[in-house]
Protein backbone atom coordinates (compact mmCIF):
# COMPACT_ATOMS: atom_id res chain seq x y z
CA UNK A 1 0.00 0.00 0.00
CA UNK A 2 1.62 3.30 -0.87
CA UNK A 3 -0.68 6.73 0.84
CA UNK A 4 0.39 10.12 -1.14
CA UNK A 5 -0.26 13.22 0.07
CA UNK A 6 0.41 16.64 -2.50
CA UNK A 7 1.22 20.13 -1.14
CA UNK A 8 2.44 23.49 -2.84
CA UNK A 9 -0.70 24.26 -4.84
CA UNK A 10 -1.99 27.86 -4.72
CA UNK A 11 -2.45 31.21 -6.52
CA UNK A 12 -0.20 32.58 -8.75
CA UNK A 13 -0.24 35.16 -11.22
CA UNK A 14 0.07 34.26 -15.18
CA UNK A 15 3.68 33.80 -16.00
CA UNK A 16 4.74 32.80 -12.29
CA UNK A 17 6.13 29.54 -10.80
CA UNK A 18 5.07 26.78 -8.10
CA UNK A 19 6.48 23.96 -7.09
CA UNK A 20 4.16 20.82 -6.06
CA UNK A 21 5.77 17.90 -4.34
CA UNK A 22 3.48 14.32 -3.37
CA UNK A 23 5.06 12.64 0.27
CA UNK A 24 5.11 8.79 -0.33
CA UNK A 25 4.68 6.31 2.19
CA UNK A 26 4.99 2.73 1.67
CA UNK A 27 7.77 0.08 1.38
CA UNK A 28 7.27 -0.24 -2.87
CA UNK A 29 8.06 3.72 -3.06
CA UNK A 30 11.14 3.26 -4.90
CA UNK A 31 9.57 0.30 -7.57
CA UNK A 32 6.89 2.55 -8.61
CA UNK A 33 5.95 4.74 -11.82
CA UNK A 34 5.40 8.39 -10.53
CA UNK A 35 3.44 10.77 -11.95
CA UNK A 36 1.06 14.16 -11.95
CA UNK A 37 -2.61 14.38 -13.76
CA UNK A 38 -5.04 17.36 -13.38
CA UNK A 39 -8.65 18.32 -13.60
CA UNK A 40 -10.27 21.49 -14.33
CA UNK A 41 -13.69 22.13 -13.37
CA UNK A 42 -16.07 20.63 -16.03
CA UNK A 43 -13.33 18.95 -17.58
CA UNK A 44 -11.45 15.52 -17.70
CA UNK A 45 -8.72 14.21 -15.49
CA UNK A 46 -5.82 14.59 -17.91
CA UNK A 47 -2.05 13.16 -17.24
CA UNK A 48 0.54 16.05 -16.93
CA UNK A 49 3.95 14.11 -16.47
CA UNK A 50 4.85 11.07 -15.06
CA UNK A 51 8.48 9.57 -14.35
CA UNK A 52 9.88 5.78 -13.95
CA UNK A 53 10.92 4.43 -10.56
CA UNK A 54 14.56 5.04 -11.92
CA UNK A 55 14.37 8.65 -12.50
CA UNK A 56 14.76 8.90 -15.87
CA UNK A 57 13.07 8.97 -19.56
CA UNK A 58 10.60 11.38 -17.94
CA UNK A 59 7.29 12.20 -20.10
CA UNK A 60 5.01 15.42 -20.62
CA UNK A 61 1.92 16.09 -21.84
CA UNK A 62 2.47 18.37 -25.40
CA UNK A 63 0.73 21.77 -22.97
CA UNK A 64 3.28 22.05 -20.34
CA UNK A 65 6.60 20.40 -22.24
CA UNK A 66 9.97 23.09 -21.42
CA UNK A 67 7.46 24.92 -18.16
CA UNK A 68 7.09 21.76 -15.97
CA UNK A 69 9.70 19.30 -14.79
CA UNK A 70 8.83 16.53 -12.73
CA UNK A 71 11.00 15.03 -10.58
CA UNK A 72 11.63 12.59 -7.38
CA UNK A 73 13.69 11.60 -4.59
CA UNK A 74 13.66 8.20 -3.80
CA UNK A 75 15.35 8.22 -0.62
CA UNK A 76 12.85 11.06 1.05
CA UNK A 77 10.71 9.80 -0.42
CA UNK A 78 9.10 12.39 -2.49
CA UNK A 79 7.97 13.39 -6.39
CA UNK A 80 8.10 17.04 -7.41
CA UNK A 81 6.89 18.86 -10.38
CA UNK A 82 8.25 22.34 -10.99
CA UNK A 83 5.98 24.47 -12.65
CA UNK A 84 7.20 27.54 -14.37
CA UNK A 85 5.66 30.51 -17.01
CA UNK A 86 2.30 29.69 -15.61
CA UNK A 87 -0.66 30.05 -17.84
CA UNK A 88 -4.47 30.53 -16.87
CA UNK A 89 -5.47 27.49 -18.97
CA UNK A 90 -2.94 25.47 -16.23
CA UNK A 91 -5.33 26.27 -13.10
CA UNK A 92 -6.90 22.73 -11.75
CA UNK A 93 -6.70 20.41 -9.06
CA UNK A 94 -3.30 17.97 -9.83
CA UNK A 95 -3.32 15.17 -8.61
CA UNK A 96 -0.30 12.84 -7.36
CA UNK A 97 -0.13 9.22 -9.12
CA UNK A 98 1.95 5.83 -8.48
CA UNK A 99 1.67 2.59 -10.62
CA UNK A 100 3.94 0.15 -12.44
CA UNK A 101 4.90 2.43 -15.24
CA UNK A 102 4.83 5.80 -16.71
CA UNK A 103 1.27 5.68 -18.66
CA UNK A 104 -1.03 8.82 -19.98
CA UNK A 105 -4.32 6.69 -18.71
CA UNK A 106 -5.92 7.08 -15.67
CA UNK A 107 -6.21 3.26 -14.88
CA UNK A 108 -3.02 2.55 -15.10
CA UNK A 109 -2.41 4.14 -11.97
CA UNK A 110 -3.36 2.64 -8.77
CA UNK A 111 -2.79 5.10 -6.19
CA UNK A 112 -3.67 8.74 -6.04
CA UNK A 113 -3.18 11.57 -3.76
CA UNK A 114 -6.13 13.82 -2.43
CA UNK A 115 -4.77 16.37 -4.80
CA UNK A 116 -3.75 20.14 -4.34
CA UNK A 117 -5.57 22.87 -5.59
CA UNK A 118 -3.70 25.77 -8.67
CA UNK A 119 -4.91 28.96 -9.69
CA UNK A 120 -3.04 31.02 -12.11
CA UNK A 121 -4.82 34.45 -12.47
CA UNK A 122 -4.53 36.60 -15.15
């Protein structure tokens, strides 16, 4: 069983920078796919990035690809995902993921965070 809990979310003006990081617990921390999704209101979940249990060959969706890096730390343990030049169209509740690989669909991920709340204002 792996329990994820996502902090850093906020409100930030268009063009600014946040940082959200996901606290793992669980023994299989450091076996697992990583990764960040979002949901607007009225909208779908959608995947944002997600990264393999060994750090690299990282993946983004197309919208936030050179503004958002994810990243983790397997001895904390902890996944991060920077998020830089901001844009309104980003605000949405993301969401922290773990499963056995990096994957853009939703059910390939078993375990999800309560998610953490972003607002980028114009």
């Amino acid at each position: 069983q792996v329990q994820l809990v996502e902090s850093g979310g906020g409100l930030v003006q268009a063009g600014g920078s946040l940082r959200l990081s996901c606290a793992a617990s669980g023994r299989t921390f450091s076996s697992l796919a990583m990764g960040w999704f979002r949901q607007a209101p009225g909208k779908e979940r959608e995947f944002v990035a997600a990264i393999p249990w060994s750090g690299g060959s990282t993946s983004y969706t197309d919208s936030v690809k050179g503004r958002f890096t994810i990243s983790r730390d397997n001895a904390k343990p902890m996944v991060s995902l920077q998020m830089n030049s901001l844009k309104t169209e980003d605000t949405a509740r993301y969401y922290c993921v773990a499963g056995t690989a990096t994957d853009y669909r939703t059910s390939r991920y078993r375990y999800w965070g309560q998610g953490t709340q972003v607002t980028v204002s114009s």
